[in-house]
PDB file of N, CA and C in Angstrom:
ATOM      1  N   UNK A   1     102.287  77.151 -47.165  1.00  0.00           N
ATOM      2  CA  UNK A   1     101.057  76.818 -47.865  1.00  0.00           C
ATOM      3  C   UNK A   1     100.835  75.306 -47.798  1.00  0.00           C
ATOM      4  N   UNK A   2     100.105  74.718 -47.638  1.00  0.00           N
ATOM      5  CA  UNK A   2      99.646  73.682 -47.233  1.00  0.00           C
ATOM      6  C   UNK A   2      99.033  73.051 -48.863  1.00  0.00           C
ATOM      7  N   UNK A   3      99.416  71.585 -49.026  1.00  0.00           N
ATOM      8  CA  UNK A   3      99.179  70.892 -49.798  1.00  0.00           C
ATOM      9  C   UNK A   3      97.785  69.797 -49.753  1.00  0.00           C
ATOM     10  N   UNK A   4      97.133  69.962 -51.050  1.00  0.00           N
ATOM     11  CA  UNK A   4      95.618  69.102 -50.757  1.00  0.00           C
ATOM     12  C   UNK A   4      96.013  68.000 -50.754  1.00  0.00           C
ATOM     13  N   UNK A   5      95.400  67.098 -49.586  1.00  0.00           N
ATOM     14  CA  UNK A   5      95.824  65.592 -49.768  1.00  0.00           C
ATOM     15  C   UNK A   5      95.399  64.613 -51.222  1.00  0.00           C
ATOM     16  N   UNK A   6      94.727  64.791 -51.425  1.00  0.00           N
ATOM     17  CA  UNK A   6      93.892  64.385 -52.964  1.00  0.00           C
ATOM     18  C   UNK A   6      94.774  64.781 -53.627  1.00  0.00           C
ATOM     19  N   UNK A   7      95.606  65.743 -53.880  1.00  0.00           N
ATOM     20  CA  UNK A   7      96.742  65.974 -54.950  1.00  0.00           C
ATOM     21  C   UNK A   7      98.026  65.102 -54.738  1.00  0.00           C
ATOM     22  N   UNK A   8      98.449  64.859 -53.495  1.00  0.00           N
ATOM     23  CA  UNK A   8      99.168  63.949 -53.374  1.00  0.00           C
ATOM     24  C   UNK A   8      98.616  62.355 -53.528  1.00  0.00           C
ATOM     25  N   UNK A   9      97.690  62.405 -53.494  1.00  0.00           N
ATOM     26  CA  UNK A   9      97.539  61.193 -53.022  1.00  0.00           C
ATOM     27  C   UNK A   9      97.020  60.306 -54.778  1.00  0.00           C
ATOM     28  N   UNK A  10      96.663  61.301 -55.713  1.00  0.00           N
ATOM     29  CA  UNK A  10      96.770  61.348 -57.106  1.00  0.00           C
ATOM     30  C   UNK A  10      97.752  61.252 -57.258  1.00  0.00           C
ATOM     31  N   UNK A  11      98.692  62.204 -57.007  1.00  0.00           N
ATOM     32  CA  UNK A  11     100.255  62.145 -57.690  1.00  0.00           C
ATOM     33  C   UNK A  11     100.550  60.401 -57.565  1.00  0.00           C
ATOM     34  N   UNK A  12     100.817  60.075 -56.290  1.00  0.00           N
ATOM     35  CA  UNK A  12     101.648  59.091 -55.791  1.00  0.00           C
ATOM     36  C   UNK A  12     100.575  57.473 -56.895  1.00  0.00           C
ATOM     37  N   UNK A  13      99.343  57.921 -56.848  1.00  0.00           N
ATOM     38  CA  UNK A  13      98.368  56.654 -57.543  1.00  0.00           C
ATOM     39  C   UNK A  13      99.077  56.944 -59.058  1.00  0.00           C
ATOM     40  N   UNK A  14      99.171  58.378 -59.701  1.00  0.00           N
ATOM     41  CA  UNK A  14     100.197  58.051 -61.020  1.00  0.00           C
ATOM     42  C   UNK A  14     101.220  57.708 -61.157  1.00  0.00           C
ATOM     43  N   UNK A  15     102.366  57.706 -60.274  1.00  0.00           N
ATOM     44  CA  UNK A  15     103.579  57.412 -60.226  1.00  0.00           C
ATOM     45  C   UNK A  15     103.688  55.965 -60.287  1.00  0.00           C
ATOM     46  N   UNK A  16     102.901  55.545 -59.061  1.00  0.00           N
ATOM     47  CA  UNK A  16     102.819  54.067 -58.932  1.00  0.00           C
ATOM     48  C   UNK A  16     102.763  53.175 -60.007  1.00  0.00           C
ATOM     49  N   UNK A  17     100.959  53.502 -60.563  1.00  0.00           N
ATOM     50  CA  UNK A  17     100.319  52.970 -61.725  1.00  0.00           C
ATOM     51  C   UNK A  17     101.707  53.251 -62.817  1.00  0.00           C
ATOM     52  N   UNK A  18     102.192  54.133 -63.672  1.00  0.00           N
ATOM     53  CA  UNK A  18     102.889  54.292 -64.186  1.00  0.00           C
ATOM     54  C   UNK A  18     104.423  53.396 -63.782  1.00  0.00           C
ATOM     55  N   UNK A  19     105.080  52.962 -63.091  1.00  0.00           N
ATOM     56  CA  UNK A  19     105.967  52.365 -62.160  1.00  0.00           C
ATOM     57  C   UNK A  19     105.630  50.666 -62.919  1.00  0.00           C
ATOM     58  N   UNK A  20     104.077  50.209 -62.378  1.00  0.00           N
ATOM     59  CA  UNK A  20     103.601  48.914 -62.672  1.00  0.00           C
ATOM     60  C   UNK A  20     103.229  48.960 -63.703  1.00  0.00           C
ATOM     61  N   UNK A  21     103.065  49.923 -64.652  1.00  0.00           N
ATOM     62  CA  UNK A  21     102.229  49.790 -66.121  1.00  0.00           C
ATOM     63  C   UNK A  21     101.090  48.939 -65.870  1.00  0.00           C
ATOM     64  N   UNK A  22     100.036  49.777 -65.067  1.00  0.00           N
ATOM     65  CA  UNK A  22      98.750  49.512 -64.955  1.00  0.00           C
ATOM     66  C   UNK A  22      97.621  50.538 -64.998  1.00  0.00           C
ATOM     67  N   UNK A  23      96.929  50.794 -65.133  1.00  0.00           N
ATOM     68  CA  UNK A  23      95.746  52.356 -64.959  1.00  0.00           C
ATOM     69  C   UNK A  23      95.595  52.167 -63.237  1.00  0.00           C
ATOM     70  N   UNK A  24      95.562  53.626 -63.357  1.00  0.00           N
ATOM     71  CA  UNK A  24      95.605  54.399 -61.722  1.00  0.00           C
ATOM     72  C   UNK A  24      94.350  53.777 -60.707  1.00  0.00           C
ATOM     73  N   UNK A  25      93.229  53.203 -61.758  1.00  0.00           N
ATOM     74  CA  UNK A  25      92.027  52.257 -60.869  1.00  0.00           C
ATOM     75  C   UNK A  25      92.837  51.260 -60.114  1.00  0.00           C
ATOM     76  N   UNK A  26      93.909  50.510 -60.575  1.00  0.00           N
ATOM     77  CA  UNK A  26      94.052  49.335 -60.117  1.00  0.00           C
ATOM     78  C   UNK A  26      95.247  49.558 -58.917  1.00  0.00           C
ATOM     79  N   UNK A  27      95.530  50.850 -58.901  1.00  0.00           N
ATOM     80  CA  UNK A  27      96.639  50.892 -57.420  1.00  0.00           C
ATOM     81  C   UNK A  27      95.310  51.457 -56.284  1.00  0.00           C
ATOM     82  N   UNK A  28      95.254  50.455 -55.015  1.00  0.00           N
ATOM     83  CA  UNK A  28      94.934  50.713 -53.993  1.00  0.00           C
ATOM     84  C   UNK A  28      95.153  51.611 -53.095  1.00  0.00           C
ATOM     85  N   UNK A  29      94.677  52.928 -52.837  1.00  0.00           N
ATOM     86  CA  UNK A  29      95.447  53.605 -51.866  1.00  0.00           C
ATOM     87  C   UNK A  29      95.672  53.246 -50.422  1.00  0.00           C
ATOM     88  N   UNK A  30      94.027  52.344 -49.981  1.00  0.00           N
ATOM     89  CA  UNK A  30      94.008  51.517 -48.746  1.00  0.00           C
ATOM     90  C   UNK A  30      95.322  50.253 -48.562  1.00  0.00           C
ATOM     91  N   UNK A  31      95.972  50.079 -49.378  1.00  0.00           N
ATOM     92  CA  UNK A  31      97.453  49.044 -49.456  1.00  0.00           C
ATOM     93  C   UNK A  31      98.227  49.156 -49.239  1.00  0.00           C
ATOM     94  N   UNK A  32      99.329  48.747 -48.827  1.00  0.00           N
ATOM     95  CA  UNK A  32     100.537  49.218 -48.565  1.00  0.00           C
ATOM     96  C   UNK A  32     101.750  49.544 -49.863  1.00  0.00           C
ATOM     97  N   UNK A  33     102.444  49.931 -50.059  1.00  0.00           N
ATOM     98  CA  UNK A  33     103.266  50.260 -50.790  1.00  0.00           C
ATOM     99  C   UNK A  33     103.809  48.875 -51.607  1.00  0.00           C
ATOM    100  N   UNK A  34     103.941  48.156 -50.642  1.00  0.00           N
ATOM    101  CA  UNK A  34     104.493  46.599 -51.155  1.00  0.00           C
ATOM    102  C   UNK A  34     103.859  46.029 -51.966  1.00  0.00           C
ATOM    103  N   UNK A  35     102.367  46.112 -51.398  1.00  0.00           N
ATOM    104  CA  UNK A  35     100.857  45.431 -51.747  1.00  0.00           C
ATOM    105  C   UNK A  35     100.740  45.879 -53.152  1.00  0.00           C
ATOM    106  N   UNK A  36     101.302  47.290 -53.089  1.00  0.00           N
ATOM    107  CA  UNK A  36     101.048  47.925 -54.916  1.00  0.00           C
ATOM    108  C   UNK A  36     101.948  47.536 -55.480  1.00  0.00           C
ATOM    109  N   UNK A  37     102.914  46.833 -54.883  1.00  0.00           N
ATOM    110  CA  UNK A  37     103.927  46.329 -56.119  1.00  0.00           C
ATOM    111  C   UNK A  37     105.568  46.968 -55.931  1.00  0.00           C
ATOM    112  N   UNK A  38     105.307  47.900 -55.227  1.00  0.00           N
ATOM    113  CA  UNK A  38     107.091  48.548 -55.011  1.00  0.00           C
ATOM    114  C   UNK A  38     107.992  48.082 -53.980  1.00  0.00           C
ATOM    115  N   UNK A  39     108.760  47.902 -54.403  1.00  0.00           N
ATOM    116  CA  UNK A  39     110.225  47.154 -53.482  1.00  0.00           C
ATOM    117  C   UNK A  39     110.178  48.167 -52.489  1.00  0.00           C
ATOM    118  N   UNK A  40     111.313  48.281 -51.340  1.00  0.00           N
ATOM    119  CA  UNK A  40     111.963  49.041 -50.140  1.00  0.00           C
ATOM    120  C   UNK A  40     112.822  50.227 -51.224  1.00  0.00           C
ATOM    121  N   UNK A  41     113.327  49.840 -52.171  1.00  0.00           N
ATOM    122  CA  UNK A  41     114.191  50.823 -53.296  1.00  0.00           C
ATOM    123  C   UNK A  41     113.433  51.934 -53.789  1.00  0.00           C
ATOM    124  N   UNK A  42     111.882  51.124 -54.116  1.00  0.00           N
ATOM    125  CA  UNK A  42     111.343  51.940 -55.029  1.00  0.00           C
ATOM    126  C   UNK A  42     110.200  53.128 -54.210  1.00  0.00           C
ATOM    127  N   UNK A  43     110.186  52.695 -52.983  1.00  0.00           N
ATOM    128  CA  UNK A  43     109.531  53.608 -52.112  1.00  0.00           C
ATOM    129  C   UNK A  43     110.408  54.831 -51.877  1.00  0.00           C
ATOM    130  N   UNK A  44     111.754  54.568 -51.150  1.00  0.00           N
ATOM    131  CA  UNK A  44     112.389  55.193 -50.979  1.00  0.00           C
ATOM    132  C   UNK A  44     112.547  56.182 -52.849  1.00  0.00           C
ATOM    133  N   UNK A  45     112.740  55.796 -53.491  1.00  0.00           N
ATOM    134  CA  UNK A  45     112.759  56.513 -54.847  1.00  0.00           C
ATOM    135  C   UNK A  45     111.240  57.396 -54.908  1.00  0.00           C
ATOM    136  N   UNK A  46     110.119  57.073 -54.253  1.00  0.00           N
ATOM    137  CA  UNK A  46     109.023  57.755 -54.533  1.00  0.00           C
ATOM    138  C   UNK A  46     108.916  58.895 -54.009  1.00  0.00           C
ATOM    139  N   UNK A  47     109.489  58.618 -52.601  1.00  0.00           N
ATOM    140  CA  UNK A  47     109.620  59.304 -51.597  1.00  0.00           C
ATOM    141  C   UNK A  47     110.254  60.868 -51.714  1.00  0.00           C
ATOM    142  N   UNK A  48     111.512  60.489 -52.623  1.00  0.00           N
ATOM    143  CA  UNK A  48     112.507  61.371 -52.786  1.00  0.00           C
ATOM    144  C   UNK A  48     111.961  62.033 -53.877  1.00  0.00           C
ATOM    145  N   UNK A  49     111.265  61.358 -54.817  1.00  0.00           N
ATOM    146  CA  UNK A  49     110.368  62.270 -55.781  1.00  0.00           C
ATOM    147  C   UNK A  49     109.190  62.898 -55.298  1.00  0.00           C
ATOM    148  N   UNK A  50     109.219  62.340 -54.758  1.00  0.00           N
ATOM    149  CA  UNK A  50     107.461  63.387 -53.828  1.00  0.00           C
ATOM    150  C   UNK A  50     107.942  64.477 -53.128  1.00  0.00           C
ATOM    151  N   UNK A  51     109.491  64.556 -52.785  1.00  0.00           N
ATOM    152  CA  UNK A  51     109.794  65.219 -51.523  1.00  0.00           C
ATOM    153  C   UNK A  51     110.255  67.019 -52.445  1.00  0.00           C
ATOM    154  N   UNK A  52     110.881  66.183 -54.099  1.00  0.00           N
ATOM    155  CA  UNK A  52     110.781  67.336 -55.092  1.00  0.00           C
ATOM    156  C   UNK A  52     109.678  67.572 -55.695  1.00  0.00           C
ATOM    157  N   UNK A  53     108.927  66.941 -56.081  1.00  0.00           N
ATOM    158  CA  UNK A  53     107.763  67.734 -56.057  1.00  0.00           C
ATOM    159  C   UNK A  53     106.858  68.700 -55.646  1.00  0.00           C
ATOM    160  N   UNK A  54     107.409  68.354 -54.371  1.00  0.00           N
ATOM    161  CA  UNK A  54     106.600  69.584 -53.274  1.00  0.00           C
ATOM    162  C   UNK A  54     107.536  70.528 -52.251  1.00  0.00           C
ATOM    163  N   UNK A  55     108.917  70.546 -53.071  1.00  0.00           N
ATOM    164  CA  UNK A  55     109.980  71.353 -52.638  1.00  0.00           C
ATOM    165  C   UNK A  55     109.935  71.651 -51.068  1.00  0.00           C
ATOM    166  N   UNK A  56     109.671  70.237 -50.531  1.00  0.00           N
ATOM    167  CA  UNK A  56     110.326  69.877 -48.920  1.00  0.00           C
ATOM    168  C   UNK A  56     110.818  68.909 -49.156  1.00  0.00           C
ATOM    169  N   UNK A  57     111.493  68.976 -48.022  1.00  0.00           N
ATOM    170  CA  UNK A  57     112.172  67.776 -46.951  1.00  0.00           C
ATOM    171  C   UNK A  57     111.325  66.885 -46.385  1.00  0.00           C
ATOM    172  N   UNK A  58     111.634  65.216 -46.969  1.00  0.00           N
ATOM    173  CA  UNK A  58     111.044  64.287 -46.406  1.00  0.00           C
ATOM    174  C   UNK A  58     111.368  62.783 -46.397  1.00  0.00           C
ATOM    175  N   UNK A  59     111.448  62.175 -45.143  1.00  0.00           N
ATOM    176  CA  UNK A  59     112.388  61.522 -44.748  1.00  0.00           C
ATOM    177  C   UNK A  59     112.089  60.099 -45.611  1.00  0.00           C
ATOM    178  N   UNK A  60     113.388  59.982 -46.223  1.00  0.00           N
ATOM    179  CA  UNK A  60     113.162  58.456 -46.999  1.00  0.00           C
ATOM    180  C   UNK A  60     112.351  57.652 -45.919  1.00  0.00           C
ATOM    181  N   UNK A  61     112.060  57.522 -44.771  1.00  0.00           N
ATOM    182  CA  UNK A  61     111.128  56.498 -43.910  1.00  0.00           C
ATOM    183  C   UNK A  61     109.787  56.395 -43.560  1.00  0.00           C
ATOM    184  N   UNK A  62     109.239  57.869 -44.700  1.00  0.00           N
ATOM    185  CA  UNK A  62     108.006  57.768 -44.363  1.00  0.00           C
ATOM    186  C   UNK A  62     107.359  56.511 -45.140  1.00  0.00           C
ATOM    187  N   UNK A  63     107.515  55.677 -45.807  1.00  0.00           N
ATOM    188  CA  UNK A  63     107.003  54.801 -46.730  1.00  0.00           C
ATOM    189  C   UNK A  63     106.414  53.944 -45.649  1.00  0.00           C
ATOM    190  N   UNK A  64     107.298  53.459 -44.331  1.00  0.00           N
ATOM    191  CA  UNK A  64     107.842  52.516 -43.308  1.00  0.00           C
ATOM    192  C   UNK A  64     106.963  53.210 -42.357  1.00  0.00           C
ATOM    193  N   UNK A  65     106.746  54.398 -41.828  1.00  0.00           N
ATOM    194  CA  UNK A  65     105.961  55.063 -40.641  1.00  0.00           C
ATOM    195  C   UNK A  65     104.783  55.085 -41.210  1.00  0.00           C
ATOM    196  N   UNK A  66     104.129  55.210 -42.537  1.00  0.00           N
ATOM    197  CA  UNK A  66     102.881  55.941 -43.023  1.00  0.00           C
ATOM    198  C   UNK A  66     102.921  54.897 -44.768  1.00  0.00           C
ATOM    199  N   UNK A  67     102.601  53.784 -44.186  1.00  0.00           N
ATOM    200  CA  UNK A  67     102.863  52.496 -45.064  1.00  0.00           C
ATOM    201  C   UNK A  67     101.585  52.730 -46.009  1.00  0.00           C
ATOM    202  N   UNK A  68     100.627  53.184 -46.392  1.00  0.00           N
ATOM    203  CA  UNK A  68      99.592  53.269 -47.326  1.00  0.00           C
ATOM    204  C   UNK A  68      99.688  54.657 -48.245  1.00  0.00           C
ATOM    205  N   UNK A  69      98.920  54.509 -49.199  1.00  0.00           N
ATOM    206  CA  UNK A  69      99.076  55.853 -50.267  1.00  0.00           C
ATOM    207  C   UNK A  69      98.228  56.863 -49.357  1.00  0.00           C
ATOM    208  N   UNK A  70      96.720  56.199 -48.916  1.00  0.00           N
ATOM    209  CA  UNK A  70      96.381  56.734 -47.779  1.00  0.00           C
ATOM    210  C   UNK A  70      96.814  58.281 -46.728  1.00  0.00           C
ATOM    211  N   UNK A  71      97.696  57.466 -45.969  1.00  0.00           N
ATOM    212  CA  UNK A  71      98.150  57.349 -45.064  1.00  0.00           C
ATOM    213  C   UNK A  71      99.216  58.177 -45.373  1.00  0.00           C
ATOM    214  N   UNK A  72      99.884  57.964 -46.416  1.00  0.00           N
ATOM    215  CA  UNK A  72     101.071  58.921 -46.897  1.00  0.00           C
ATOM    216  C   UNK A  72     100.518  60.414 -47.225  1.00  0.00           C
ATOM    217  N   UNK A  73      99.466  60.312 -47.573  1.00  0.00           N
ATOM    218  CA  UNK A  73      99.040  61.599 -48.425  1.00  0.00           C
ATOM    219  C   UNK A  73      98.448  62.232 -46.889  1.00  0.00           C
ATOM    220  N   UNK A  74      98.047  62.022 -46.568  1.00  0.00           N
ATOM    221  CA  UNK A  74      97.070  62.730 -45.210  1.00  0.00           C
ATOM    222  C   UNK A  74      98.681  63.436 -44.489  1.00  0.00           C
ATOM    223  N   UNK A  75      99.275  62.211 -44.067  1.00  0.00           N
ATOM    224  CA  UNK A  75     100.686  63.070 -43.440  1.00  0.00           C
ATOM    225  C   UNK A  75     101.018  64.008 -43.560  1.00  0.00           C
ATOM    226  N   UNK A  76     101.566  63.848 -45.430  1.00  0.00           N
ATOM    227  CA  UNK A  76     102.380  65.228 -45.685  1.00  0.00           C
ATOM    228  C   UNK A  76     101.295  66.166 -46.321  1.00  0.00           C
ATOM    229  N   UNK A  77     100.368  66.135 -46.246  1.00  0.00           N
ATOM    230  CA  UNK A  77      99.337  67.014 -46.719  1.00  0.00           C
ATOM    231  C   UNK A  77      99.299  68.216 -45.513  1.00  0.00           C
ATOM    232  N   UNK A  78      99.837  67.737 -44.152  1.00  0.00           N
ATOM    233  CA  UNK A  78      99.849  68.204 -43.298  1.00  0.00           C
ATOM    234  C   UNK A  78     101.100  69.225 -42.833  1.00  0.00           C
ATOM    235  N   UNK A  79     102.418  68.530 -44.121  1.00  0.00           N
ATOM    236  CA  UNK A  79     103.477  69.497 -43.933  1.00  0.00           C
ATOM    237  C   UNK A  79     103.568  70.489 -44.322  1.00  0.00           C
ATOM    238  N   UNK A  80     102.851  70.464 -45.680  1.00  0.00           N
ATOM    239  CA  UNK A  80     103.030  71.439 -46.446  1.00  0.00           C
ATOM    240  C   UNK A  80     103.961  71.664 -47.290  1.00  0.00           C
ATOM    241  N   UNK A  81     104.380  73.028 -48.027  1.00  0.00           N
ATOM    242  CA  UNK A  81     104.964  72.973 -49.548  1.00  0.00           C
ATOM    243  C   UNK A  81     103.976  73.017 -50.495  1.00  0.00           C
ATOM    244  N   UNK A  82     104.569  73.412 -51.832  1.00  0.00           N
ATOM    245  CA  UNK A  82     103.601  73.476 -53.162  1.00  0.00           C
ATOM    246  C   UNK A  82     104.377  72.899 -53.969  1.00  0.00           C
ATOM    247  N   UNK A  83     103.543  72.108 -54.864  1.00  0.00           N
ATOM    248  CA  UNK A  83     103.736  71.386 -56.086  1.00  0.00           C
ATOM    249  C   UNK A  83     104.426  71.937 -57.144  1.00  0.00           C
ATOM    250  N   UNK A  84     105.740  71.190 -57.410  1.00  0.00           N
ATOM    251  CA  UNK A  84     106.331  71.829 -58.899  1.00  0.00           C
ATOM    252  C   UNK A  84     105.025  70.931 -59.995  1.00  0.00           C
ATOM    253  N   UNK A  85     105.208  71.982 -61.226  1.00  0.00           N
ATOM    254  CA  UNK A  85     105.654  71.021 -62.178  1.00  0.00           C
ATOM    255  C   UNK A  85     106.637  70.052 -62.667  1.00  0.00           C
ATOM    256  N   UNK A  86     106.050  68.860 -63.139  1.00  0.00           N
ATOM    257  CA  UNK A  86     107.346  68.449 -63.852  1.00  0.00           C
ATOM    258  C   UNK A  86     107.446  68.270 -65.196  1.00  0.00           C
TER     259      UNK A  86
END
């Protein structure tokens, strides 16, 4: 089953925003991960939470191949999996 990119791409703008203690307006999805404020640690940490969230496999390097929230969400929107709750 295939995942809506807009749901990821929400998820990852709350995580973030929440991360920086800022409202979800002020994370860029056109930016890079850095640009929003997260270290090489904290991507890789997003990563691995996104990857349970949507009960796949996904490689701590996508942060590095698919550097925007963008860009991230279109990818794995493409792998597929469904969304836990958390």
């Amino acid at each position: 089953m295939s995942v809506d990119r807009q749901w990821i791409e929400d998820w990852l703008v709350a995580r973030i925003a929440g991360a920086q203690r800022i409202i979800p307006e002020q994370v860029d999805v056109g930016e890079s991960f850095v640009a929003n404020g997260l270290s090489s640690r904290a991507s890789v940490a997003l990563i691995g939470d996104l990857s349970r969230a949507l009960g796949v496999t996904l490689p701590e390097t996508l942060s590095w191949e698919y550097p925007t929230i963008a860009a991230l969400a279109e990818h794995v929107a493409g792998i597929g999996g469904s969304p836990h709750d958390d």
